[in-house]
PDB file of N, CA and C in Angstrom:
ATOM      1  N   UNK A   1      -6.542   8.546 -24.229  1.00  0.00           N
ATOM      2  CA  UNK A   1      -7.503   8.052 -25.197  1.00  0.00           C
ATOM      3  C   UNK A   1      -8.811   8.811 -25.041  1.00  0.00           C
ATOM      4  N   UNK A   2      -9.650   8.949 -25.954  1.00  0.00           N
ATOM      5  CA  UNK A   2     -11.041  10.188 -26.227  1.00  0.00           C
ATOM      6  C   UNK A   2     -11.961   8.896 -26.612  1.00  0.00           C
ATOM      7  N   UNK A   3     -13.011   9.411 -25.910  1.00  0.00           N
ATOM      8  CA  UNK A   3     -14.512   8.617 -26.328  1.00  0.00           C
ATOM      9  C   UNK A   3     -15.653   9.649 -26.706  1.00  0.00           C
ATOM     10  N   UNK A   4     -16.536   9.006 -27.694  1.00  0.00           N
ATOM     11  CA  UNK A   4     -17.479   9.641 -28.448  1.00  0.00           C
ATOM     12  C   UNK A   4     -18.376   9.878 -27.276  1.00  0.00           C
ATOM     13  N   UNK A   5     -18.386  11.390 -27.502  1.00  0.00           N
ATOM     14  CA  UNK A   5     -19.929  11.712 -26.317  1.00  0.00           C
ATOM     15  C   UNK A   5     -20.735  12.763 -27.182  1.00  0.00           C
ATOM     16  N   UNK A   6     -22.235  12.853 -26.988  1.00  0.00           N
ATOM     17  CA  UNK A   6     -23.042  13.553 -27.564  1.00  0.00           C
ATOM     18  C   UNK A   6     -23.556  14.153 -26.422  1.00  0.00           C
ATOM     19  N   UNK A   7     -24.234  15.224 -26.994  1.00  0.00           N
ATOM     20  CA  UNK A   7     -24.788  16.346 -25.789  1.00  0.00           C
ATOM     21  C   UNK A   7     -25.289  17.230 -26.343  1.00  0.00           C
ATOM     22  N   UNK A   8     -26.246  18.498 -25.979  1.00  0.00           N
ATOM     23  CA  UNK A   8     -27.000  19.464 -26.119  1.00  0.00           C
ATOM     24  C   UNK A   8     -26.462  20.928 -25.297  1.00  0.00           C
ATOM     25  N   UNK A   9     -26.637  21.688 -25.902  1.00  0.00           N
ATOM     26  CA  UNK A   9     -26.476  23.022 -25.316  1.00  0.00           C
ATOM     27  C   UNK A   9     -27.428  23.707 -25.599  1.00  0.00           C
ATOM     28  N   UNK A  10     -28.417  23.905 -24.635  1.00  0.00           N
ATOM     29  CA  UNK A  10     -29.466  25.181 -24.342  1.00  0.00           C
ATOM     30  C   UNK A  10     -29.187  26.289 -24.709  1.00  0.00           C
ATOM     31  N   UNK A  11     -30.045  27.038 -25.566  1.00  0.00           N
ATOM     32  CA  UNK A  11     -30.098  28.630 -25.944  1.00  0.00           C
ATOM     33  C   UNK A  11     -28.518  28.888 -26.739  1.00  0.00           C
ATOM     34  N   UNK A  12     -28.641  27.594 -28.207  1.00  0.00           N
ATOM     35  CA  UNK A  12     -27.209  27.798 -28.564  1.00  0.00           C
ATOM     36  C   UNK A  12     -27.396  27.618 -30.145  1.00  0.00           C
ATOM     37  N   UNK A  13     -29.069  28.192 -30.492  1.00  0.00           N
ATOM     38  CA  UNK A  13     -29.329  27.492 -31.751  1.00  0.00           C
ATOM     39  C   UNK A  13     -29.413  28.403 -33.189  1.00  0.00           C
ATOM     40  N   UNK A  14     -28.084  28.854 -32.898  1.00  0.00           N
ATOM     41  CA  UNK A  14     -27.753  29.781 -34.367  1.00  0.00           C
ATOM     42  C   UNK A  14     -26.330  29.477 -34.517  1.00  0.00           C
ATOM     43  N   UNK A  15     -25.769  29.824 -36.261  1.00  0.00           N
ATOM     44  CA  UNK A  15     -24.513  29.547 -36.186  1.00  0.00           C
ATOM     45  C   UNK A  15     -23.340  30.398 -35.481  1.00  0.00           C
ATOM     46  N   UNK A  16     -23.345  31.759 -35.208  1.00  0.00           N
ATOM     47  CA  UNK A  16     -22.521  32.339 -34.391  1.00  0.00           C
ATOM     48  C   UNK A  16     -22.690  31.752 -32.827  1.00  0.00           C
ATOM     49  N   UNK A  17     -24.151  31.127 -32.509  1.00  0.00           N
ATOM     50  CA  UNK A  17     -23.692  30.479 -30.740  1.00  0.00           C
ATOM     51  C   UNK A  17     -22.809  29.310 -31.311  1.00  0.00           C
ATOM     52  N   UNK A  18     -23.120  28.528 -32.281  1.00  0.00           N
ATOM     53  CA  UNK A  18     -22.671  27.466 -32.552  1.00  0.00           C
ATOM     54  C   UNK A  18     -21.094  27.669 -32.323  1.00  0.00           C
ATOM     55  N   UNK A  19     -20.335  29.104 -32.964  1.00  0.00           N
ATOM     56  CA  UNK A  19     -18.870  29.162 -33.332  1.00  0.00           C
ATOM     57  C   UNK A  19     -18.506  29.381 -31.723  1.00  0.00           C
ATOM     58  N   UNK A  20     -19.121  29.964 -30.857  1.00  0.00           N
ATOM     59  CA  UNK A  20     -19.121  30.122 -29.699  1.00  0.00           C
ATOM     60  C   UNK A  20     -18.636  29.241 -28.579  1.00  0.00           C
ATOM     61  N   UNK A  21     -19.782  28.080 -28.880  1.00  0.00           N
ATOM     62  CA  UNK A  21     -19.418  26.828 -28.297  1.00  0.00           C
ATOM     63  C   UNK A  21     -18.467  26.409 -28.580  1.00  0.00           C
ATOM     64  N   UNK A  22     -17.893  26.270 -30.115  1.00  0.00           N
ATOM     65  CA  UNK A  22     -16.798  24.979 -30.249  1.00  0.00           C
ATOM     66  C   UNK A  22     -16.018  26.276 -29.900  1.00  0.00           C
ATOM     67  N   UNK A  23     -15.491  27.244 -29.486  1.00  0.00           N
ATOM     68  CA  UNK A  23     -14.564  28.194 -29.226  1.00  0.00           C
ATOM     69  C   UNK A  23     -14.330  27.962 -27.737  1.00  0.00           C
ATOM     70  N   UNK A  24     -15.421  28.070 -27.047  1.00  0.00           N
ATOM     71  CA  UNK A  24     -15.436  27.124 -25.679  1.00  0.00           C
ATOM     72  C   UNK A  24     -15.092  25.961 -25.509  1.00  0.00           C
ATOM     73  N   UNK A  25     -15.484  24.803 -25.920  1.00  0.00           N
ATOM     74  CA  UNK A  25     -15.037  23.916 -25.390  1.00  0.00           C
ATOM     75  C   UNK A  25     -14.271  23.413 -26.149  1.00  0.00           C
ATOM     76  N   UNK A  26     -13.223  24.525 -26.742  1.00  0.00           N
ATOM     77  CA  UNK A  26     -11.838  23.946 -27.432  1.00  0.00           C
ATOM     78  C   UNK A  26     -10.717  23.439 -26.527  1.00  0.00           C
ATOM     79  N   UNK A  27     -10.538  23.570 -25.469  1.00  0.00           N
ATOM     80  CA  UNK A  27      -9.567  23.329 -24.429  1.00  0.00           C
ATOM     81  C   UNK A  27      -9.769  22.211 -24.162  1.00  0.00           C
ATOM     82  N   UNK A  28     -11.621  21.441 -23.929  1.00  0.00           N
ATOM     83  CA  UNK A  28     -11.981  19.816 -23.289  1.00  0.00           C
ATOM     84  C   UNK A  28     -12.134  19.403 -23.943  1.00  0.00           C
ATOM     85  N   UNK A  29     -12.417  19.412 -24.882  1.00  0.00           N
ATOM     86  CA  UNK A  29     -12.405  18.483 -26.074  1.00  0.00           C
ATOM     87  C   UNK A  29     -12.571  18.554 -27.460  1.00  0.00           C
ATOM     88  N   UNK A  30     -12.815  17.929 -28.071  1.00  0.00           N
ATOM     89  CA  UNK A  30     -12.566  17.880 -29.531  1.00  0.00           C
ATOM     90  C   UNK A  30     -13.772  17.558 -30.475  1.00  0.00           C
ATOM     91  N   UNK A  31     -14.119  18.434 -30.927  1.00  0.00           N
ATOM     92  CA  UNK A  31     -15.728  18.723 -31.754  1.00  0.00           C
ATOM     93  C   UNK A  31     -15.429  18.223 -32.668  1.00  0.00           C
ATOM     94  N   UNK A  32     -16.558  17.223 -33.413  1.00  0.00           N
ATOM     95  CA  UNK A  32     -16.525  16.299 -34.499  1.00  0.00           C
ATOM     96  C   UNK A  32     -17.514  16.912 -35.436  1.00  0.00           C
ATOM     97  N   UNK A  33     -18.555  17.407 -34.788  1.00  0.00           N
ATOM     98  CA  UNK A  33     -19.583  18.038 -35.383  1.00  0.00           C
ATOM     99  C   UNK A  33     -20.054  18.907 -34.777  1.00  0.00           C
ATOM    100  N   UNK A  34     -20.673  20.108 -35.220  1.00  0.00           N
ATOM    101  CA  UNK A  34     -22.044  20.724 -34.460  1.00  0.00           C
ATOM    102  C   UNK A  34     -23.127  21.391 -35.077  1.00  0.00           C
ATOM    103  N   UNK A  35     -24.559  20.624 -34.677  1.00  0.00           N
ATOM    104  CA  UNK A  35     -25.447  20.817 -35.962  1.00  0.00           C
ATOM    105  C   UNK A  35     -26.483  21.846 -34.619  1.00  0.00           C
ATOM    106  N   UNK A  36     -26.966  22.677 -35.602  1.00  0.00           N
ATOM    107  CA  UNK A  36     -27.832  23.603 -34.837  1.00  0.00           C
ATOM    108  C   UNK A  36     -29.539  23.703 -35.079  1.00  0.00           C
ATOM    109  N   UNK A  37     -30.297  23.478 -34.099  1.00  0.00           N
ATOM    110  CA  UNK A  37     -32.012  23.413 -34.267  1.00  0.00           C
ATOM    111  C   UNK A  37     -32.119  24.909 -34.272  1.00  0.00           C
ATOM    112  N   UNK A  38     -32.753  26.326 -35.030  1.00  0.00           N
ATOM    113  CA  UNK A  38     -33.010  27.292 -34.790  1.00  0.00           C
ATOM    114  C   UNK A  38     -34.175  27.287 -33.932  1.00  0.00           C
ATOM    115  N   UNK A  39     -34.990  26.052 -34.449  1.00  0.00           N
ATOM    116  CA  UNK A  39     -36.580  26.467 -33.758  1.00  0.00           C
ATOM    117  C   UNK A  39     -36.264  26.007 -31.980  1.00  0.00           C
ATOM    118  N   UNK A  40     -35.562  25.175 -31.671  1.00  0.00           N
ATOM    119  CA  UNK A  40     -35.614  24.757 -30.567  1.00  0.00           C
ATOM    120  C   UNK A  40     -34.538  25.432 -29.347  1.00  0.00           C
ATOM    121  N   UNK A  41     -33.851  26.288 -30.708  1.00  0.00           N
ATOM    122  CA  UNK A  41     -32.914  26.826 -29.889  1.00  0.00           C
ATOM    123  C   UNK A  41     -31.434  25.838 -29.135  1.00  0.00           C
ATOM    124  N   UNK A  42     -31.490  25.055 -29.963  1.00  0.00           N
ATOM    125  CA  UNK A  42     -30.204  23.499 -29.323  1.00  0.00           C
ATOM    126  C   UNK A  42     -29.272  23.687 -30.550  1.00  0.00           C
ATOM    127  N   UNK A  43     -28.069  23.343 -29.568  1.00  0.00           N
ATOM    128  CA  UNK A  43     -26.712  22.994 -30.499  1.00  0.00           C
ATOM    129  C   UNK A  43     -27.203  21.908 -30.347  1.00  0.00           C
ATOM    130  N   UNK A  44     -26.685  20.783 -31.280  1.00  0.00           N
ATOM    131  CA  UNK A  44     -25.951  18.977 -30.968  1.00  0.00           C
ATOM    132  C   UNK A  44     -24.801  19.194 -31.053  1.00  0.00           C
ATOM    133  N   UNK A  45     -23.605  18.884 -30.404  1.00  0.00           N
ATOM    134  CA  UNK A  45     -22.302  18.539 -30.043  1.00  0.00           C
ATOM    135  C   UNK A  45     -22.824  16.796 -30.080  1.00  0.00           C
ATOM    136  N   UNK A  46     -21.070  16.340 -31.111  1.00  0.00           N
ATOM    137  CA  UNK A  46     -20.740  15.362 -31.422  1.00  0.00           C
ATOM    138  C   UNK A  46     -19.078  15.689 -31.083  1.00  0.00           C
ATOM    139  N   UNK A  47     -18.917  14.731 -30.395  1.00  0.00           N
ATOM    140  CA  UNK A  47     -17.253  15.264 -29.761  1.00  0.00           C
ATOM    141  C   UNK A  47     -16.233  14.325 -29.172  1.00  0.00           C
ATOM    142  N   UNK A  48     -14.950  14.060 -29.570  1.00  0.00           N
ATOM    143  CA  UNK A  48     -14.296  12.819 -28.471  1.00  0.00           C
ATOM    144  C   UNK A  48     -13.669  13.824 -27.258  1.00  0.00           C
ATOM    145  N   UNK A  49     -14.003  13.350 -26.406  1.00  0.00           N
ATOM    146  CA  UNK A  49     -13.644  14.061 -24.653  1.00  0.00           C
ATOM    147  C   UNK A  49     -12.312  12.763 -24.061  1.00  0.00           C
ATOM    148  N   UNK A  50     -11.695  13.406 -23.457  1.00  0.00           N
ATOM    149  CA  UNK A  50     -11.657  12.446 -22.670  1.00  0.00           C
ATOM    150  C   UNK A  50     -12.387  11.578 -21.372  1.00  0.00           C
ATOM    151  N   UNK A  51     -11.684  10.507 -20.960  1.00  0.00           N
ATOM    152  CA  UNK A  51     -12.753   9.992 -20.060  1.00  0.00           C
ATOM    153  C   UNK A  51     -13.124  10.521 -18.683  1.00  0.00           C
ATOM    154  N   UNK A  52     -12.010  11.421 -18.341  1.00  0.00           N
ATOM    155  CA  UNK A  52     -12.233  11.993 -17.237  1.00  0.00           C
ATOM    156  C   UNK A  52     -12.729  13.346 -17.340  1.00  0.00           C
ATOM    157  N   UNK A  53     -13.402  13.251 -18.544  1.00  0.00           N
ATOM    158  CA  UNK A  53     -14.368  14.559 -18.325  1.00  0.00           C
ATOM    159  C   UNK A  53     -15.913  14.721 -17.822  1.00  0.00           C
ATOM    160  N   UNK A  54     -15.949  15.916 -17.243  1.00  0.00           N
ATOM    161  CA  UNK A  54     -17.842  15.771 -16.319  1.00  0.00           C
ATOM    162  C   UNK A  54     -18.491  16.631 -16.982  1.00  0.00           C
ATOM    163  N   UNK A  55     -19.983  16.858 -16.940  1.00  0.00           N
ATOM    164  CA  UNK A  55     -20.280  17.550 -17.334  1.00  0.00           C
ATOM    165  C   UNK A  55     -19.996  18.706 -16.530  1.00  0.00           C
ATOM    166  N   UNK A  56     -19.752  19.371 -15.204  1.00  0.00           N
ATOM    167  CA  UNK A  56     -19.637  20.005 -14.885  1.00  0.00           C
ATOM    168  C   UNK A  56     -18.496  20.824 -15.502  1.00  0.00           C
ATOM    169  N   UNK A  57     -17.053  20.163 -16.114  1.00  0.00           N
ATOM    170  CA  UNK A  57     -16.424  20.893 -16.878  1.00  0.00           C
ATOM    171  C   UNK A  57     -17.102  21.584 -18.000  1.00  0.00           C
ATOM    172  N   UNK A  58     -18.043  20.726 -18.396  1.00  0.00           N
ATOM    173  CA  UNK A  58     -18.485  21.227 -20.108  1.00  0.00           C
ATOM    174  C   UNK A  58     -19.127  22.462 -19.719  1.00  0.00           C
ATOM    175  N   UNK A  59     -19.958  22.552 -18.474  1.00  0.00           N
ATOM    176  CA  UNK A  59     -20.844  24.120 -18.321  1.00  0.00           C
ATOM    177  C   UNK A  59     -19.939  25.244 -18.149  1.00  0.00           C
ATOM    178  N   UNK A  60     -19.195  24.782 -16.868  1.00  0.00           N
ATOM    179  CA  UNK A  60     -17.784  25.762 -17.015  1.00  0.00           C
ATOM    180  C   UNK A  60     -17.434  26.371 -18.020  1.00  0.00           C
ATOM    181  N   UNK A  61     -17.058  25.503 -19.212  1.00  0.00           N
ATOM    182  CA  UNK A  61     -16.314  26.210 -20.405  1.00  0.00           C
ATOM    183  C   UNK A  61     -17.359  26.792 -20.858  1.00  0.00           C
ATOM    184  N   UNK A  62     -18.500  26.402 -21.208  1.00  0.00           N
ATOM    185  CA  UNK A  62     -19.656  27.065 -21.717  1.00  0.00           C
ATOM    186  C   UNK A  62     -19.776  28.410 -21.008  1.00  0.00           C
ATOM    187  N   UNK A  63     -19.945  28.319 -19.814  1.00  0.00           N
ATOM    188  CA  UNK A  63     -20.556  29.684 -19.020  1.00  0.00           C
ATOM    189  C   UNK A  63     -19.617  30.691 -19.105  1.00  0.00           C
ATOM    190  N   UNK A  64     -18.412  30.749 -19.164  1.00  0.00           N
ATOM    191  CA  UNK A  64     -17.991  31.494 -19.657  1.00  0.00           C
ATOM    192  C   UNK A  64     -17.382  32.423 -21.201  1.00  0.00           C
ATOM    193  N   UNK A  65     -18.121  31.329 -21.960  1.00  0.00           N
ATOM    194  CA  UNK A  65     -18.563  32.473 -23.459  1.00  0.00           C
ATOM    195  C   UNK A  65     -20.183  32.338 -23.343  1.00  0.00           C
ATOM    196  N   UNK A  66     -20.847  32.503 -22.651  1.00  0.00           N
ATOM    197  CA  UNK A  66     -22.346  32.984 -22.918  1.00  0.00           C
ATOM    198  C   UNK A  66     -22.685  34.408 -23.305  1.00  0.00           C
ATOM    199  N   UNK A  67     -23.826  35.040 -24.083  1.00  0.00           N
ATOM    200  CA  UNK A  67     -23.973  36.140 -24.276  1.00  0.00           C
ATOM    201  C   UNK A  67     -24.293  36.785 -23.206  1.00  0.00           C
ATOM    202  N   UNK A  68     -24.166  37.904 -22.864  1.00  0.00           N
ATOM    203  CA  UNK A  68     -25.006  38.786 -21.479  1.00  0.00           C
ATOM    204  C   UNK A  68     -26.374  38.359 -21.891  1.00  0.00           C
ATOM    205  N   UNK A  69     -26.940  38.537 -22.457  1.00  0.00           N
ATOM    206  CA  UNK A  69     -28.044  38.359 -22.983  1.00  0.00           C
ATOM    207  C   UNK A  69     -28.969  36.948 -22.397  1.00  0.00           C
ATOM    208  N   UNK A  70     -28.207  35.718 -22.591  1.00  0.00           N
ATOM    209  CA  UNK A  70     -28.780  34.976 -21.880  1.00  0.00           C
ATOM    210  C   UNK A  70     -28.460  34.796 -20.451  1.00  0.00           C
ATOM    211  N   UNK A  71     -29.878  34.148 -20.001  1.00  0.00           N
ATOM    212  CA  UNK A  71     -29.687  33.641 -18.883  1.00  0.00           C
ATOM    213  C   UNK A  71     -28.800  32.516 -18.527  1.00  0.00           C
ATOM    214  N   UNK A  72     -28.973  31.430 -19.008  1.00  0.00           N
ATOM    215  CA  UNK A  72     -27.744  30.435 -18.732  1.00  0.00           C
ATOM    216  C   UNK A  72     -27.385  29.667 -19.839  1.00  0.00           C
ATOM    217  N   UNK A  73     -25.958  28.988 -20.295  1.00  0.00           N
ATOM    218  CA  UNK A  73     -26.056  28.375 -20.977  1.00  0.00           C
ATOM    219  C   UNK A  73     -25.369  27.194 -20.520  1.00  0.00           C
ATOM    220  N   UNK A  74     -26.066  25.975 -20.868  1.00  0.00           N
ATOM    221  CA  UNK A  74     -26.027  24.388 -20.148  1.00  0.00           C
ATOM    222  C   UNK A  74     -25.924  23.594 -21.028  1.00  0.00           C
ATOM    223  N   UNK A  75     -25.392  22.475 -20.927  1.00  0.00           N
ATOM    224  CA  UNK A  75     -25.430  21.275 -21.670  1.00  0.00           C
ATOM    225  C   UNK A  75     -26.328  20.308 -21.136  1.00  0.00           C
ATOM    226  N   UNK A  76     -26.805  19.406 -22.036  1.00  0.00           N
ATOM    227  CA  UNK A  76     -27.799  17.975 -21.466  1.00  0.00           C
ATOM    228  C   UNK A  76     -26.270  17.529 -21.824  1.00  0.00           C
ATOM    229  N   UNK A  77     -25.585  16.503 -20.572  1.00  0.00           N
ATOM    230  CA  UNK A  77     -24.879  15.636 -21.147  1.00  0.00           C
ATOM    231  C   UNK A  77     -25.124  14.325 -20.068  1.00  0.00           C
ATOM    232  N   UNK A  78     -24.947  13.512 -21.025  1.00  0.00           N
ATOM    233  CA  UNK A  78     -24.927  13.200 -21.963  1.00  0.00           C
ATOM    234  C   UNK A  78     -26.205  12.992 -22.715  1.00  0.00           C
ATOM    235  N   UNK A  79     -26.504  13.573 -24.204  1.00  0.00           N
ATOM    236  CA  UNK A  79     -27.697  13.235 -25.095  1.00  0.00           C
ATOM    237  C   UNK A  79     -27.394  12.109 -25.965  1.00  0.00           C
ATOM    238  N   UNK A  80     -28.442  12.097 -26.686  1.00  0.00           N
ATOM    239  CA  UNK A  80     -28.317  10.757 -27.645  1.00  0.00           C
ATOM    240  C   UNK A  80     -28.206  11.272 -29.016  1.00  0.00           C
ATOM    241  N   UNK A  81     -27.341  11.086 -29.464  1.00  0.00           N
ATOM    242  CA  UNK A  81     -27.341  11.389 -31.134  1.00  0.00           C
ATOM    243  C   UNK A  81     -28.649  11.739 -31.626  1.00  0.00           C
ATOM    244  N   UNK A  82     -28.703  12.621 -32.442  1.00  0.00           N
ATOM    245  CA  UNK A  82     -29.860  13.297 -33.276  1.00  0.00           C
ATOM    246  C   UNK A  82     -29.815  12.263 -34.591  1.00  0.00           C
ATOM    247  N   UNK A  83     -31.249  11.935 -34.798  1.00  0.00           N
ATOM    248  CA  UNK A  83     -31.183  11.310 -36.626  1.00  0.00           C
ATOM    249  C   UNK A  83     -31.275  12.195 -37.906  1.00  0.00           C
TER     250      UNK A  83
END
C-alpha cells in the first residue's frame, strides 16, 4: 500500500530538472505531480511512496541524476503541500 508524501528538491527549478527528477525517482515511487518555482529554484513533488520509504532513499535516487554542474541535489522531506 502507497501513502501521499510531499517534498522539495533543491536546485530542481526548471522543466528539464523537473523530467530529471521524476526519471529518478521512478523506481521509489510514484509521482502524482511536479510543479516547478523557477525563482526559487524548487521542484514540489506530490507522490504515493511506499511506507517504508526514507528520505535517505529519495537523495540516493536523486544524487545520482544530478547535473555536474550542481553542487548537490536534496530533498526537504517531508514538505507541506504548496497552495
Amino acid at each position: 500500500m502507497s501513502e501521499p508524501i510531499h517534498f522539495l528538491v533543491e536546485q530542481a527549478g526548471c522543466e528539464s530538472c523537473a523530467q530529471r527528477v521524476r526519471s529518478a525517482l521512478a523506481d521509489v515511487l510514484t509521482i502524482d505531480e511536479i510543479s516547478v518555482d523557477e525563482a526559487a529554484d524548487l521542484a514540489a513533488v506530490r507522490a504515493q511512496a511506499p511506507p517504508t520509504l526514507t528520505p535517505a532513499a529519495v537523495d540516493a535516487a536523486l544524487a545520482g541524476r544530478r547535473e555536474p554542474s550542481q553542487t548537490e541535489v536534496c530533498s526537504t522531506f517531508p514538505a507541506e503541500p504548496r497552495a
